[in-house]
Protein backbone atom coordinates (compact mmCIF):
# COMPACT_ATOMS: atom_id res chain seq x y z
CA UNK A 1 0.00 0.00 0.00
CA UNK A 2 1.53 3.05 -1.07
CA UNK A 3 1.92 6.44 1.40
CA UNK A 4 -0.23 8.58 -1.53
CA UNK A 5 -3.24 5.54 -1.31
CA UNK A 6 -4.37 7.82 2.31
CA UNK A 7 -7.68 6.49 4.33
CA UNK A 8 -10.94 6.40 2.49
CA UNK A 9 -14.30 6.41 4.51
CA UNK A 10 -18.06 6.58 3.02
CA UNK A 11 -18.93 9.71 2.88
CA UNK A 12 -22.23 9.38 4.75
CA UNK A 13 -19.77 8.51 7.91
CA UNK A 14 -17.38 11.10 7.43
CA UNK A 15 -20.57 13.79 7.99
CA UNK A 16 -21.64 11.53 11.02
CA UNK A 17 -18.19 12.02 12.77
CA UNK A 18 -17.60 15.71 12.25
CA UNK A 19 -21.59 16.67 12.61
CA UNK A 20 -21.47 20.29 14.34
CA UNK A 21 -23.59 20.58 17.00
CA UNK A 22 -26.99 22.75 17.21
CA UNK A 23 -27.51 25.52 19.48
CA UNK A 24 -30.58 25.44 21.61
CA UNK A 25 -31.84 28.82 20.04
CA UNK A 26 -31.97 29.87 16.48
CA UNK A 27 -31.53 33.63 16.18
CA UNK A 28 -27.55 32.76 17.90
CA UNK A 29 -26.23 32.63 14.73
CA UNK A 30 -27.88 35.63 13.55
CA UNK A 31 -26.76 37.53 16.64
CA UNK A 32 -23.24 35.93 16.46
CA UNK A 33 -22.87 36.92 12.79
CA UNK A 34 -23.73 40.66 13.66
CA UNK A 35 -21.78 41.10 16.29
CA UNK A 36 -17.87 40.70 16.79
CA UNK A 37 -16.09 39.62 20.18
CA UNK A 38 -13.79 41.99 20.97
CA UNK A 39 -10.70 40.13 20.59
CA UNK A 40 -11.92 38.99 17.48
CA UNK A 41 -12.02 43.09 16.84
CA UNK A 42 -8.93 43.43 18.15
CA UNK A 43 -7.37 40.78 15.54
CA UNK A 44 -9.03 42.40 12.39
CA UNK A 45 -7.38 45.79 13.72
CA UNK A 46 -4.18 43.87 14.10
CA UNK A 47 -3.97 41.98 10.97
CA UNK A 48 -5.27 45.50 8.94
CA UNK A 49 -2.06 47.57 10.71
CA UNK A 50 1.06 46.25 9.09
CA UNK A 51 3.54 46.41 11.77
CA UNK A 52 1.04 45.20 14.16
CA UNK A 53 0.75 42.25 11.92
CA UNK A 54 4.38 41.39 11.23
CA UNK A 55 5.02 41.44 15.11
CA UNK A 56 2.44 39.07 16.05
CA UNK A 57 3.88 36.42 13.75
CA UNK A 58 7.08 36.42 15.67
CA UNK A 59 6.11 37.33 19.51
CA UNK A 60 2.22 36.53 19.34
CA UNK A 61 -1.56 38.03 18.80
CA UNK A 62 -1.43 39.34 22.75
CA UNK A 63 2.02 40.84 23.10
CA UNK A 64 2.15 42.63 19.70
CA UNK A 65 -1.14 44.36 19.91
CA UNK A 66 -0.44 45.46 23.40
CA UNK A 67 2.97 46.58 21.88
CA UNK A 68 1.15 48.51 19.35
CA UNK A 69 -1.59 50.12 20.47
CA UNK A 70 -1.53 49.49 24.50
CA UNK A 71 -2.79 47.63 26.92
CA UNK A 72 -6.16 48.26 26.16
């Protein structure tokens, strides 16, 4: 059996195993879609700022934004 040959599964299975789970109320995805965490605001401000960016690919997300625009 050759490395390339890989693992094949039905398909039907493969949705089975990785299935997301439902949340218990409906309009959560709605909501979640409108609004941003704030860290996830924080990393759109970071990855749109160039030096911000470039920093947090060698010392991390956390210690180049507070490097860049503060601990706030």
């Amino acid at each position: 059996m050759s490395a390339s040959a890989g693992i094949k599964i039905n398909k039907k299975i493969a949705n089975e195993f990785v299935r997301r789970q439902k949340r218990s109320y409906p309009y959560h995805e709605r909501y979640y879609e409108m609004f941003k965490s704030p860290m996830e605001m924080k990393h759109e401000q970071c990855e749109n700022y160039a030096p911000c960016d470039y920093y947090s690919e060698i010392i991390g997300f956390q210690a180049a934004y507070a490097l860049t625009f503060g601990r706030t």
